[in-house]
PDB file of N, CA and C in Angstrom:
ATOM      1  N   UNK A   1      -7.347  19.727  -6.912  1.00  0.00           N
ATOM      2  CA  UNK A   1      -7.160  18.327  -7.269  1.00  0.00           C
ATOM      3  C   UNK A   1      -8.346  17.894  -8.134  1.00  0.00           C
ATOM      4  N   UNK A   2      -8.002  17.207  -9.046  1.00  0.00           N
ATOM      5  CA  UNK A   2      -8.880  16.806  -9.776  1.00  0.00           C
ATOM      6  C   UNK A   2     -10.057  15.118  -9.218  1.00  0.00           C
ATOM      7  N   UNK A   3     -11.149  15.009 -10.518  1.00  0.00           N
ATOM      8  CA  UNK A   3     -11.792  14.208  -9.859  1.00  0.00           C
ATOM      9  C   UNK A   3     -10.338  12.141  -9.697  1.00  0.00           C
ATOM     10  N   UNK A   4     -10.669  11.813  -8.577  1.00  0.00           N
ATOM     11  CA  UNK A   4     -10.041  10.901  -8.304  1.00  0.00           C
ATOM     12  C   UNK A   4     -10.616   9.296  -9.161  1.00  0.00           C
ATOM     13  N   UNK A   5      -9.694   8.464  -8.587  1.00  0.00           N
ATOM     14  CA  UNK A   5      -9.623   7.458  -9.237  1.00  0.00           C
ATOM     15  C   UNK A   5      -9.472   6.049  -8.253  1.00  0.00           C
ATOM     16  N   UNK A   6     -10.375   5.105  -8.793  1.00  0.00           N
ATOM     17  CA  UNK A   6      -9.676   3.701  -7.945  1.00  0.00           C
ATOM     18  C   UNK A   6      -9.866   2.265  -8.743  1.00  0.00           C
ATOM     19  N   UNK A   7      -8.425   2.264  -8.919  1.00  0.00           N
ATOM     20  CA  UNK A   7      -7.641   0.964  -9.547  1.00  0.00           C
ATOM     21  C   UNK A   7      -7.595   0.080  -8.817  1.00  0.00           C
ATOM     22  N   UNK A   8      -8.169  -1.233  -9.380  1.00  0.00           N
ATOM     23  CA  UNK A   8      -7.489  -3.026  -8.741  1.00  0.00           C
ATOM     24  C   UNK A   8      -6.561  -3.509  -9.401  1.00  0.00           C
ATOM     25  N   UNK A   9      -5.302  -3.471  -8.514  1.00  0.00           N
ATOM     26  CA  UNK A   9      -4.028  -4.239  -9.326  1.00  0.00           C
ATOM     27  C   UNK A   9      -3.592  -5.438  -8.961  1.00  0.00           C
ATOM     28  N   UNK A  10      -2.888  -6.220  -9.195  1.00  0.00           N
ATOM     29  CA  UNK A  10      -2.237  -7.390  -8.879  1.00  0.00           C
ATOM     30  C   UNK A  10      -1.286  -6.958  -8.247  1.00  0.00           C
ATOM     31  N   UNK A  11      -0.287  -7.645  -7.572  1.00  0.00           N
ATOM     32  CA  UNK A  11       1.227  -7.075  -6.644  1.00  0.00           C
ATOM     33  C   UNK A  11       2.049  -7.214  -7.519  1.00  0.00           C
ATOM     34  N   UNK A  12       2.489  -8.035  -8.529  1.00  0.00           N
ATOM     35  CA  UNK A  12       3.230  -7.637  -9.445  1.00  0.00           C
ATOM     36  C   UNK A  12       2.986  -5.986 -10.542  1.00  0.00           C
ATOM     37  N   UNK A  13       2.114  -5.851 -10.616  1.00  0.00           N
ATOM     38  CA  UNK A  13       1.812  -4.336 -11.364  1.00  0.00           C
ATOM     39  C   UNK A  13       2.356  -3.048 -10.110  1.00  0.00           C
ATOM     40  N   UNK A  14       2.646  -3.762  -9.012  1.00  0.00           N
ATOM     41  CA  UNK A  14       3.116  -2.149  -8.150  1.00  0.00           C
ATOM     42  C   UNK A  14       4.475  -2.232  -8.377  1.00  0.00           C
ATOM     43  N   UNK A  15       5.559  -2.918  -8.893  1.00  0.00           N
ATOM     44  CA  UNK A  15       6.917  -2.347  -9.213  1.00  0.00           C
ATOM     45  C   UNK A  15       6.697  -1.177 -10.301  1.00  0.00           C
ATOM     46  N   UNK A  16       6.532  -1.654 -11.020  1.00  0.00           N
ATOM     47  CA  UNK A  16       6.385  -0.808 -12.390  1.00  0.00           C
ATOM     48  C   UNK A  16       5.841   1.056 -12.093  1.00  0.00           C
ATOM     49  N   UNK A  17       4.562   0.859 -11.112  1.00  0.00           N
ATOM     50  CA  UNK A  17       4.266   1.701 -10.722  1.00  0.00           C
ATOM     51  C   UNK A  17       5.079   2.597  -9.873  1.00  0.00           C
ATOM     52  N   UNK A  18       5.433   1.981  -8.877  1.00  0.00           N
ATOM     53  CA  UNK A  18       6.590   2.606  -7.933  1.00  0.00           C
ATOM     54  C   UNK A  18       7.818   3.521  -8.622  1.00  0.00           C
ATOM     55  N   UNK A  19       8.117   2.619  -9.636  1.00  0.00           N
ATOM     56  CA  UNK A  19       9.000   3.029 -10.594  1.00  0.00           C
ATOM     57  C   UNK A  19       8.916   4.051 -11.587  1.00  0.00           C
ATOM     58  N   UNK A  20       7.480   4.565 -11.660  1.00  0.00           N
ATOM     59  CA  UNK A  20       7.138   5.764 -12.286  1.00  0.00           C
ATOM     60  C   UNK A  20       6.582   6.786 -11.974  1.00  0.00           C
ATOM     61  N   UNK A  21       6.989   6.518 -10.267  1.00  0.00           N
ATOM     62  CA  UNK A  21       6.391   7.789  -9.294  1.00  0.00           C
ATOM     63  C   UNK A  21       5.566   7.644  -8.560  1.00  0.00           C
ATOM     64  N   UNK A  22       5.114   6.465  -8.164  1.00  0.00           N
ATOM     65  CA  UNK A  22       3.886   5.721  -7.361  1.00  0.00           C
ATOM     66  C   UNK A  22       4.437   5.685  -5.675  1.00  0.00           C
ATOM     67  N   UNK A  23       3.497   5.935  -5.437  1.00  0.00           N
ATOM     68  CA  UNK A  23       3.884   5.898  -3.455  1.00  0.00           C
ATOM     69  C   UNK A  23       3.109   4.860  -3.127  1.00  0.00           C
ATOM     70  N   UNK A  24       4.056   3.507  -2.654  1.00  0.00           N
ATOM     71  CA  UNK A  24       3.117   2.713  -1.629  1.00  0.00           C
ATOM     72  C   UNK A  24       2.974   3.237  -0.391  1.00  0.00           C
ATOM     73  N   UNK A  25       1.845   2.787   0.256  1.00  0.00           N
ATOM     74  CA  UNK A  25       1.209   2.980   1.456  1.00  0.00           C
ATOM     75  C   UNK A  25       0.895   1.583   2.429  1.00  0.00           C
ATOM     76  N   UNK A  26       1.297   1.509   3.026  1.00  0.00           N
ATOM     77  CA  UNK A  26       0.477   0.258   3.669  1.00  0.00           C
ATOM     78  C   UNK A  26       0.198   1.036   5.084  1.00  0.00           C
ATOM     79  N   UNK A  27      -0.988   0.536   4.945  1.00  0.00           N
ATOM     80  CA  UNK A  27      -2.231   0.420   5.509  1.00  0.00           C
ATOM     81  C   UNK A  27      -1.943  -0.076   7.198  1.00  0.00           C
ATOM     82  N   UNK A  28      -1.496  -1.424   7.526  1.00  0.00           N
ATOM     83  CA  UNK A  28      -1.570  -2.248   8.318  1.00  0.00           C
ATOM     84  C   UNK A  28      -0.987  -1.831   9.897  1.00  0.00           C
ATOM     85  N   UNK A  29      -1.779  -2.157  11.009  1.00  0.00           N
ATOM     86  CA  UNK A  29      -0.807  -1.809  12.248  1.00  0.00           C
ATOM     87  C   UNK A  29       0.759  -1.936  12.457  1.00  0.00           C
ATOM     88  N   UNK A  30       0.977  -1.209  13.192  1.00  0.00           N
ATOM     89  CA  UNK A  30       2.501  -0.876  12.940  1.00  0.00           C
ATOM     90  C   UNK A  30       3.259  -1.909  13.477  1.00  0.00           C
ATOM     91  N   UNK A  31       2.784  -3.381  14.443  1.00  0.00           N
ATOM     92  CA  UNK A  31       3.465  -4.634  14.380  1.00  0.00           C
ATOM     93  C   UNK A  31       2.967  -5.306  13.418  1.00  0.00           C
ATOM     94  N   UNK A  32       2.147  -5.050  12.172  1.00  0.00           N
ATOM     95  CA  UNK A  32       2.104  -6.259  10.968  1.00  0.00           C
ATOM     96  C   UNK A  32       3.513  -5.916  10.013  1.00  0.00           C
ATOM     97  N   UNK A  33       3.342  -4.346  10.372  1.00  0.00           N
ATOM     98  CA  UNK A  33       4.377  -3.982   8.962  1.00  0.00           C
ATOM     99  C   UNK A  33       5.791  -4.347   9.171  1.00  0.00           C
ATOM    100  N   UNK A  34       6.021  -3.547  10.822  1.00  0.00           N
ATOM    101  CA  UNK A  34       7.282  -4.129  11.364  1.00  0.00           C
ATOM    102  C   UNK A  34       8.168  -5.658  10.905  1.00  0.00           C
ATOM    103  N   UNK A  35       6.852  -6.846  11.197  1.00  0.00           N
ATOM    104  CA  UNK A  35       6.847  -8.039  10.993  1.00  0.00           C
ATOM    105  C   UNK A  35       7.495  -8.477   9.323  1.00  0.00           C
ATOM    106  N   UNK A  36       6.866  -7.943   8.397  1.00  0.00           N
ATOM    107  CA  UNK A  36       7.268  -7.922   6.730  1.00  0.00           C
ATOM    108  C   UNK A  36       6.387  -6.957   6.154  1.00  0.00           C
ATOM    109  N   UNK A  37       7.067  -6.099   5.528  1.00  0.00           N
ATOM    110  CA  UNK A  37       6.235  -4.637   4.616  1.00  0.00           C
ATOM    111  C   UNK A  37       7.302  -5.338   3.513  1.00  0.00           C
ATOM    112  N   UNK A  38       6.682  -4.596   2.144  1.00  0.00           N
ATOM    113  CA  UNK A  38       7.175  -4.774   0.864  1.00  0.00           C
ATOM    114  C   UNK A  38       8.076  -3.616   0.888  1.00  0.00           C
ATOM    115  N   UNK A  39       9.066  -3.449   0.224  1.00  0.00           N
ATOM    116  CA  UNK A  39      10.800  -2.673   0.163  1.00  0.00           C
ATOM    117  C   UNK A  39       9.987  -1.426  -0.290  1.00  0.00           C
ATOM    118  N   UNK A  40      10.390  -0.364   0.446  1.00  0.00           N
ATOM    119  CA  UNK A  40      10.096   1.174   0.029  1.00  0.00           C
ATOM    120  C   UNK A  40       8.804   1.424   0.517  1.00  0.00           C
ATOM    121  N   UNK A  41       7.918   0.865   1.555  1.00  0.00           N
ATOM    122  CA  UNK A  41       6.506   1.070   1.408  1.00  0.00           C
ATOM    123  C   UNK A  41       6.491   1.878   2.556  1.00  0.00           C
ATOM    124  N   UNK A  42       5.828   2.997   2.469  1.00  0.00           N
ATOM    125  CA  UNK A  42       5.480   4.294   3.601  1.00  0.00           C
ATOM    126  C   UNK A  42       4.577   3.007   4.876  1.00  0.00           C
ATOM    127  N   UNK A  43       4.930   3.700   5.830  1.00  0.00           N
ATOM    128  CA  UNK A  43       3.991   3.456   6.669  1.00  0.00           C
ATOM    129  C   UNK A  43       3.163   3.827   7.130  1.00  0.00           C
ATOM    130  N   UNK A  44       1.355   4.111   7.420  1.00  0.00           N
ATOM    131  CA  UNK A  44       0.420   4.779   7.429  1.00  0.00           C
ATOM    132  C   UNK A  44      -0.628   4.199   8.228  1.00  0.00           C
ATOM    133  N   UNK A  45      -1.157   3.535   9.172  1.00  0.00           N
ATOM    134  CA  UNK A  45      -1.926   2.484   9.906  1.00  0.00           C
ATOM    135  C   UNK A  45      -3.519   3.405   9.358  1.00  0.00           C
ATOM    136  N   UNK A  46      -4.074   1.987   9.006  1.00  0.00           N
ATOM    137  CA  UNK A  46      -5.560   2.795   8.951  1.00  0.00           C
ATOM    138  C   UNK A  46      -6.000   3.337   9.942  1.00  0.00           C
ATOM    139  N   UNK A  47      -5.311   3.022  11.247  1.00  0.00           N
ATOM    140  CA  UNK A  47      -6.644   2.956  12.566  1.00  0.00           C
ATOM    141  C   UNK A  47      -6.120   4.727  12.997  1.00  0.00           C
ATOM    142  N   UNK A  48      -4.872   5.531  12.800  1.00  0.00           N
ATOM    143  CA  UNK A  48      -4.455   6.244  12.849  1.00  0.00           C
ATOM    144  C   UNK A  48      -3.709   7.116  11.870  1.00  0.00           C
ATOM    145  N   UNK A  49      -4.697   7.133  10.616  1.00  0.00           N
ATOM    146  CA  UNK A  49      -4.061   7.214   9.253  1.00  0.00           C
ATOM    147  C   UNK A  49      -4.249   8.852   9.355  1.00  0.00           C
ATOM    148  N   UNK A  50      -2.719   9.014   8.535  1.00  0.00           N
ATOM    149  CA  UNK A  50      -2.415  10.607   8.498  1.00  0.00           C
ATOM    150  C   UNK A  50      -2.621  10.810   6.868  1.00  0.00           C
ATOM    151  N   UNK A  51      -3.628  11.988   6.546  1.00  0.00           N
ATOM    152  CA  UNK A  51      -3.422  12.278   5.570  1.00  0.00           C
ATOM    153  C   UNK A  51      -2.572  13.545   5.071  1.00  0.00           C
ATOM    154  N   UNK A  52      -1.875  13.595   6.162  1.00  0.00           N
ATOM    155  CA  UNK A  52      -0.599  14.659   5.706  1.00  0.00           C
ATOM    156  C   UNK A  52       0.147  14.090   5.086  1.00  0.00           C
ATOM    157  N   UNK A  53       0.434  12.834   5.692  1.00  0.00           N
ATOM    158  CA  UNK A  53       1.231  11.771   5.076  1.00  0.00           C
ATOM    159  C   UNK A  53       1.660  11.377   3.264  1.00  0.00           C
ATOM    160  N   UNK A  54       0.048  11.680   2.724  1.00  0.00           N
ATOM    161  CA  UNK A  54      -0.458  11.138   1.775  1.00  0.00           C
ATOM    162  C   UNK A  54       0.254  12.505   0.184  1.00  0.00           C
ATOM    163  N   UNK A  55       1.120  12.370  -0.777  1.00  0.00           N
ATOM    164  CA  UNK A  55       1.431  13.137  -1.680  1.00  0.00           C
ATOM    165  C   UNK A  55      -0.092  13.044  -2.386  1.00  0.00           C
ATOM    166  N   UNK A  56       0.126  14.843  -2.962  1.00  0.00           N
ATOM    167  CA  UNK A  56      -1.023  15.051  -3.599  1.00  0.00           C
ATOM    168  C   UNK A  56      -0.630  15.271  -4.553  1.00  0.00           C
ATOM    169  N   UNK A  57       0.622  15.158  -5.268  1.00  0.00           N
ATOM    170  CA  UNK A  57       1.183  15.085  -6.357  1.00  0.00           C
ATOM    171  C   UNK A  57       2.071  13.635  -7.531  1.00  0.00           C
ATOM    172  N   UNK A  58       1.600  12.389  -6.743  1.00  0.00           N
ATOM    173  CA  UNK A  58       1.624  11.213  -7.368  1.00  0.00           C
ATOM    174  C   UNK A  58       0.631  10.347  -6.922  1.00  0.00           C
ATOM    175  N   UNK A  59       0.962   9.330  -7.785  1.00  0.00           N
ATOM    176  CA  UNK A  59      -0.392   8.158  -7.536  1.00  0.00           C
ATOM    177  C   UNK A  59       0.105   7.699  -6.402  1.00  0.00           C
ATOM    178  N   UNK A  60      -1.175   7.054  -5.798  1.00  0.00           N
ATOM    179  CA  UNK A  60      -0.895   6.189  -4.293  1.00  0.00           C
ATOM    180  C   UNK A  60      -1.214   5.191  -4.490  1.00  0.00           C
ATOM    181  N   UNK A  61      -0.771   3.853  -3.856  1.00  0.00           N
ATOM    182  CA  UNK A  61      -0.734   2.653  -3.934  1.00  0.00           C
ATOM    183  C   UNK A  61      -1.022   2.359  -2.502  1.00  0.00           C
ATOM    184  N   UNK A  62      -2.336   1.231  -2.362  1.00  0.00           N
ATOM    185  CA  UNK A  62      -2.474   1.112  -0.885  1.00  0.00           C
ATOM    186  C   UNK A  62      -2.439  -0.674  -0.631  1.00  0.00           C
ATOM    187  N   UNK A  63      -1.697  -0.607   0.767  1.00  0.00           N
ATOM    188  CA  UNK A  63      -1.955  -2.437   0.681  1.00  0.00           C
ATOM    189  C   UNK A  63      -2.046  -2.694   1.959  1.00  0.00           C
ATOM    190  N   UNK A  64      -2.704  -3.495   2.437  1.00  0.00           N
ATOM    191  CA  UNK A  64      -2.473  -4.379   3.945  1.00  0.00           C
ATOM    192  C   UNK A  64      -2.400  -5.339   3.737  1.00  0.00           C
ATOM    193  N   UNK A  65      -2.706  -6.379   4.682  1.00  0.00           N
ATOM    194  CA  UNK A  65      -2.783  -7.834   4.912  1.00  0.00           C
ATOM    195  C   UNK A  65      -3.659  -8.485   3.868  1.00  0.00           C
ATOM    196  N   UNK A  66      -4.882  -8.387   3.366  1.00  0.00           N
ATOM    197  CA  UNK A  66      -5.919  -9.100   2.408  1.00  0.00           C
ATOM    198  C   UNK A  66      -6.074  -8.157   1.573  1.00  0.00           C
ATOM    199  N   UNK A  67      -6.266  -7.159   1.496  1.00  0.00           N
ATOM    200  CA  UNK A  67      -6.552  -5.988   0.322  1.00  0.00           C
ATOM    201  C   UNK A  67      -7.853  -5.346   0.969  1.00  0.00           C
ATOM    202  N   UNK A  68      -8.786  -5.511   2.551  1.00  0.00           N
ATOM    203  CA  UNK A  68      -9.889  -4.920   3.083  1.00  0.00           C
ATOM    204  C   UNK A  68      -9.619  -3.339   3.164  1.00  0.00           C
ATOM    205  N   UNK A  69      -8.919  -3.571   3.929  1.00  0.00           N
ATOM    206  CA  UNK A  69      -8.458  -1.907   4.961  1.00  0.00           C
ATOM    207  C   UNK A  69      -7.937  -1.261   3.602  1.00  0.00           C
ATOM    208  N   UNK A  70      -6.828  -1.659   2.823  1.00  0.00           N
ATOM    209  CA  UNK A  70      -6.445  -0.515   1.756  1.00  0.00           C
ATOM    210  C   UNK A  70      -7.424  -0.273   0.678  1.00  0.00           C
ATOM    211  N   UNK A  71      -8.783  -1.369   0.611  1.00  0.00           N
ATOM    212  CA  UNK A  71      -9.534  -0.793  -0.368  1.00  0.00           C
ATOM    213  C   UNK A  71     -10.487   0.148   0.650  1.00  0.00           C
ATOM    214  N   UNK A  72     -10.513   0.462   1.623  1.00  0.00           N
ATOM    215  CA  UNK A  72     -11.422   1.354   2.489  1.00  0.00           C
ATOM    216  C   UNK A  72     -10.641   2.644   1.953  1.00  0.00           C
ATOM    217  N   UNK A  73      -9.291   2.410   2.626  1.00  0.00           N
ATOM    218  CA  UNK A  73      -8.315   3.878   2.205  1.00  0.00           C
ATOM    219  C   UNK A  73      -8.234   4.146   0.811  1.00  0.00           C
ATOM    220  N   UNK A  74      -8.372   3.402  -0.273  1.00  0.00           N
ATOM    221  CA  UNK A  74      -8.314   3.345  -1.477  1.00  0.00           C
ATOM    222  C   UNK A  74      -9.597   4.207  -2.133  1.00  0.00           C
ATOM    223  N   UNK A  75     -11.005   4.118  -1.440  1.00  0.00           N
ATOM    224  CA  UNK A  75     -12.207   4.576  -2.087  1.00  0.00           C
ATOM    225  C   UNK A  75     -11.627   5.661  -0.944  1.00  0.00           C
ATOM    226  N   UNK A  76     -11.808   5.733   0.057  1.00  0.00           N
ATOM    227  CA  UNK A  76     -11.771   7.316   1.245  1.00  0.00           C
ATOM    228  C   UNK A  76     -10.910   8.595   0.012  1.00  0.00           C
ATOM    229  N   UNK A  77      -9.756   7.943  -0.466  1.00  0.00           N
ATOM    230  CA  UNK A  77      -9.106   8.537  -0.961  1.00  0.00           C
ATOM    231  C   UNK A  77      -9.721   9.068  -2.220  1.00  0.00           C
ATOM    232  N   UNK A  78      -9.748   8.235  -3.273  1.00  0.00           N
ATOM    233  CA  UNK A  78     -10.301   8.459  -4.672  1.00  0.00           C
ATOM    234  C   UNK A  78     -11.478   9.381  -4.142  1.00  0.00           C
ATOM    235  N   UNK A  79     -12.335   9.637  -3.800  1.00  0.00           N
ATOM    236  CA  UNK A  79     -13.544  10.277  -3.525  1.00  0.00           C
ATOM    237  C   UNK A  79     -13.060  11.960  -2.992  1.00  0.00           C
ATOM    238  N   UNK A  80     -11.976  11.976  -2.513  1.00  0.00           N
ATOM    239  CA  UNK A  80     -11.206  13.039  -2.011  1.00  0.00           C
ATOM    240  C   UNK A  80     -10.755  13.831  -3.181  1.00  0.00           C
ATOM    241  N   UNK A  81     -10.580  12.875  -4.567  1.00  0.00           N
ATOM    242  CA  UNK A  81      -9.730  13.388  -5.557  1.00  0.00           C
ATOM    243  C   UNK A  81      -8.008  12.901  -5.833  1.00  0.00           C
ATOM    244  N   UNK A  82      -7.919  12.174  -5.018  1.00  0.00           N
ATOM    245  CA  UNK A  82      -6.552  10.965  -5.239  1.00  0.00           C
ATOM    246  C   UNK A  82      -6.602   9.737  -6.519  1.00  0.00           C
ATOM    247  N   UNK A  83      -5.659   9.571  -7.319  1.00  0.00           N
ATOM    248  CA  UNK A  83      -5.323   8.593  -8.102  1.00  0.00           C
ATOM    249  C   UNK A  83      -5.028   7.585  -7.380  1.00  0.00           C
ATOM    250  N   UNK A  84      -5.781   6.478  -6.962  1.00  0.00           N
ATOM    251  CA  UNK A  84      -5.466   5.243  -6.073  1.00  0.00           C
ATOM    252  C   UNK A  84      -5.245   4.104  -6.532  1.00  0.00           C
ATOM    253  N   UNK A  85      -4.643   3.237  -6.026  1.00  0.00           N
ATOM    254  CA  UNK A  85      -4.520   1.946  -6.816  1.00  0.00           C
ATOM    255  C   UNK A  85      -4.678   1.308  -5.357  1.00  0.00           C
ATOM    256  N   UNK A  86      -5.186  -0.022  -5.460  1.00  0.00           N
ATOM    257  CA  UNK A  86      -5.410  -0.833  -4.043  1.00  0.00           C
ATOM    258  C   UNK A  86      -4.884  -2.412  -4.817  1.00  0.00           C
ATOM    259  N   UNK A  87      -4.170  -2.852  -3.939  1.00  0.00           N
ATOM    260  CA  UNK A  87      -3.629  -4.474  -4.172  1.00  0.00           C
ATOM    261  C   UNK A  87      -4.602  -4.830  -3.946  1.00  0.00           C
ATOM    262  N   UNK A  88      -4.684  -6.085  -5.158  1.00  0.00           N
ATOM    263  CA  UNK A  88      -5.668  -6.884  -4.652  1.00  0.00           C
ATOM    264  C   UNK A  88      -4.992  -8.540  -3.991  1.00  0.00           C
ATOM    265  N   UNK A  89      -5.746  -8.886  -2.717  1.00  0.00           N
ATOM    266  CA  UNK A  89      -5.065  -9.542  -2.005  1.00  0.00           C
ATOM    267  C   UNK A  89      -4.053  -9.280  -1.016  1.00  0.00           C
ATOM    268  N   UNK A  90      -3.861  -8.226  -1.135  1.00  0.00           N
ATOM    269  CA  UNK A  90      -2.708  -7.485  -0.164  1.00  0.00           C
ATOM    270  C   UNK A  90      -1.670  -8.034   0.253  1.00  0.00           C
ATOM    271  N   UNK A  91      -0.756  -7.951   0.906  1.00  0.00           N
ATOM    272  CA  UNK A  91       0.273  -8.700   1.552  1.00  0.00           C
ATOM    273  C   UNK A  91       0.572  -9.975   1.506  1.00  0.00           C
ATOM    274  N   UNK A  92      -0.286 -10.841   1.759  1.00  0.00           N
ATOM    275  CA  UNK A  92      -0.583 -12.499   1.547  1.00  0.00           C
ATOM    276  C   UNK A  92      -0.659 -12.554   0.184  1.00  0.00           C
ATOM    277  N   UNK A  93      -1.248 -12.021  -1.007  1.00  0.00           N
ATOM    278  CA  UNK A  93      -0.671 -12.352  -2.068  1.00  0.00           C
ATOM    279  C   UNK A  93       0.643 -11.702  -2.671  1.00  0.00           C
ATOM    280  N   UNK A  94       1.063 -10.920  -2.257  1.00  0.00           N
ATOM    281  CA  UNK A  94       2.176 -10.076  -2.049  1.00  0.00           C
ATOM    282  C   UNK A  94       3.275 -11.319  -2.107  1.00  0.00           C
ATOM    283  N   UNK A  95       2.969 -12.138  -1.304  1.00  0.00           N
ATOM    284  CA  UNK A  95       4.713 -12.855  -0.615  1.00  0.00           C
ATOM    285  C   UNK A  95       3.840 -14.225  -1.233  1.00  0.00           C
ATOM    286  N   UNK A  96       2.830 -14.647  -1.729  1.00  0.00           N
ATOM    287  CA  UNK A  96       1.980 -15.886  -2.206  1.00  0.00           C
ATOM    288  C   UNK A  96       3.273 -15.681  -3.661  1.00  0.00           C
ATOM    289  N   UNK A  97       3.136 -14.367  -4.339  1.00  0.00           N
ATOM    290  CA  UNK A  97       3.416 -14.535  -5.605  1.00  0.00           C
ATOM    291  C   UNK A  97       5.248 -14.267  -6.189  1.00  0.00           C
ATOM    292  N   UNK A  98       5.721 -14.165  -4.458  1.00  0.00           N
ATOM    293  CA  UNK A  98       7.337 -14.151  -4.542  1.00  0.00           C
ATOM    294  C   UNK A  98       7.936 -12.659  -4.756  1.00  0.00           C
ATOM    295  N   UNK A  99       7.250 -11.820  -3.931  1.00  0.00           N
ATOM    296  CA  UNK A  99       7.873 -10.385  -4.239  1.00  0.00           C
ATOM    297  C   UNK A  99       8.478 -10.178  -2.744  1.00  0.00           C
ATOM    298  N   UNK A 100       9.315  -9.411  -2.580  1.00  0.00           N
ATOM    299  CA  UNK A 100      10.075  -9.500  -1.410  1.00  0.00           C
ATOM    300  C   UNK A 100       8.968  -8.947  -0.113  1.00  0.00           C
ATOM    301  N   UNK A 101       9.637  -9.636   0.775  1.00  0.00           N
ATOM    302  CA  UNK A 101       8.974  -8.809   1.900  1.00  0.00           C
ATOM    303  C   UNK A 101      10.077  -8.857   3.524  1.00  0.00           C
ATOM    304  N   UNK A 102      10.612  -7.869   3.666  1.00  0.00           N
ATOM    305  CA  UNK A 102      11.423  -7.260   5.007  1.00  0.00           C
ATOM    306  C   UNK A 102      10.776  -7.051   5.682  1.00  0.00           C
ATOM    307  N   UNK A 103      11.624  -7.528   7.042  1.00  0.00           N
ATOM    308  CA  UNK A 103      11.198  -6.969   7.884  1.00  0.00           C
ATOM    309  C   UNK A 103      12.005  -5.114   8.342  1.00  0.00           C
ATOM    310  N   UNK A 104      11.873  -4.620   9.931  1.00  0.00           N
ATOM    311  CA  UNK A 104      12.075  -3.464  10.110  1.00  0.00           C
ATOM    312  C   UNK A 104      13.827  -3.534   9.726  1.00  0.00           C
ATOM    313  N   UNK A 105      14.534  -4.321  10.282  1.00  0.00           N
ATOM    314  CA  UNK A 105      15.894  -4.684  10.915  1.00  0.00           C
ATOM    315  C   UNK A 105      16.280  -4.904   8.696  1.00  0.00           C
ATOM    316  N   UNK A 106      15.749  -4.896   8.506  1.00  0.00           N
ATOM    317  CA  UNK A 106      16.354  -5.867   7.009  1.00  0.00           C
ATOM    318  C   UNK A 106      16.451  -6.902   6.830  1.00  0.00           C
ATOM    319  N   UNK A 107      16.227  -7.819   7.807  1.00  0.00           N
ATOM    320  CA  UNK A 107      15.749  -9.111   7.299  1.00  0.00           C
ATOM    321  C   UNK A 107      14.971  -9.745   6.318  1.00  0.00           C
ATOM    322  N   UNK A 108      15.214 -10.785   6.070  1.00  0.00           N
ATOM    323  CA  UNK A 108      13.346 -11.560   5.445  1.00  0.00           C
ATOM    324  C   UNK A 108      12.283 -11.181   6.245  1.00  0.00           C
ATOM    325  N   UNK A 109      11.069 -11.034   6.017  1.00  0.00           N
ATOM    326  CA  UNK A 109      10.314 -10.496   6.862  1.00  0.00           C
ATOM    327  C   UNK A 109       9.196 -11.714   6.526  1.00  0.00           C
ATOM    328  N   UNK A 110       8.146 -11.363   7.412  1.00  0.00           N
ATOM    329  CA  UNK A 110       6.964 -12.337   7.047  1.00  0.00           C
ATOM    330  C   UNK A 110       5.750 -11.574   7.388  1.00  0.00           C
ATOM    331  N   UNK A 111       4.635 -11.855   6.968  1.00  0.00           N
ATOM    332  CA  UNK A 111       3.460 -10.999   6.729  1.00  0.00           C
ATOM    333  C   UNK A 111       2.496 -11.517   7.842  1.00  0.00           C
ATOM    334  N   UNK A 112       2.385 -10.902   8.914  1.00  0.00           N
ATOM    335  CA  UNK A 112       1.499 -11.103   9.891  1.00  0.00           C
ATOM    336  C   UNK A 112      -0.069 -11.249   9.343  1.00  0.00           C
TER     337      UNK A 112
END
């Protein structure tokens, strides 16, 4: 793997990404995500984060609740040799700026 990388994006810049091979990640305990995760986003809890989990063959996209915890996983990563991108604002600006957020069931979800 080559040397890594770490990007600050806005939540609107992760469709685009997703869309060209980007893996979201969120970050957040597994009742925040339950509660509202953004459509397609892996689930990965920092406090028990698998890096098996993690493709070593596309960019990763990391997000939680404020953008703290996924910029931790965001540098852990890049330093490893990962292409990272970390939301900035995480989740709360996520659903601040009108991008969907489900819950587990398919509902509307809401961001703990």
């Amino acid at each position: 793997m080559s040397t890594g990388s770490l990007t600050q994006i806005r939540p609107a810049e992760v469709p685009p990404l997703v869309e060209s091979g980007a893996v979201l990640i969120d970050v957040r305990e597994h009742q925040e995500i339950t509660a509202g995760h953004a459509p397609g986003a892996m689930m990965n809890p920092l406090q028990a984060f698998d890096l098996g989990k993690v493709p070593t063959d596309a960019p990763v996209i990391l997000i939680c609740r404020s953008g703290a915890r996924s910029m931790a996983a965001a540098n852990a990563l890049a330093n490893m040799g990962f292409t990272t991108y970390n939301v900035q604002g995480g989740m709360a600006a996520w659903q601040r700026d009108g991008l969907p957020v489900v819950a587990d069931d398919g509902s509307q979800g809401m961001v703990l």
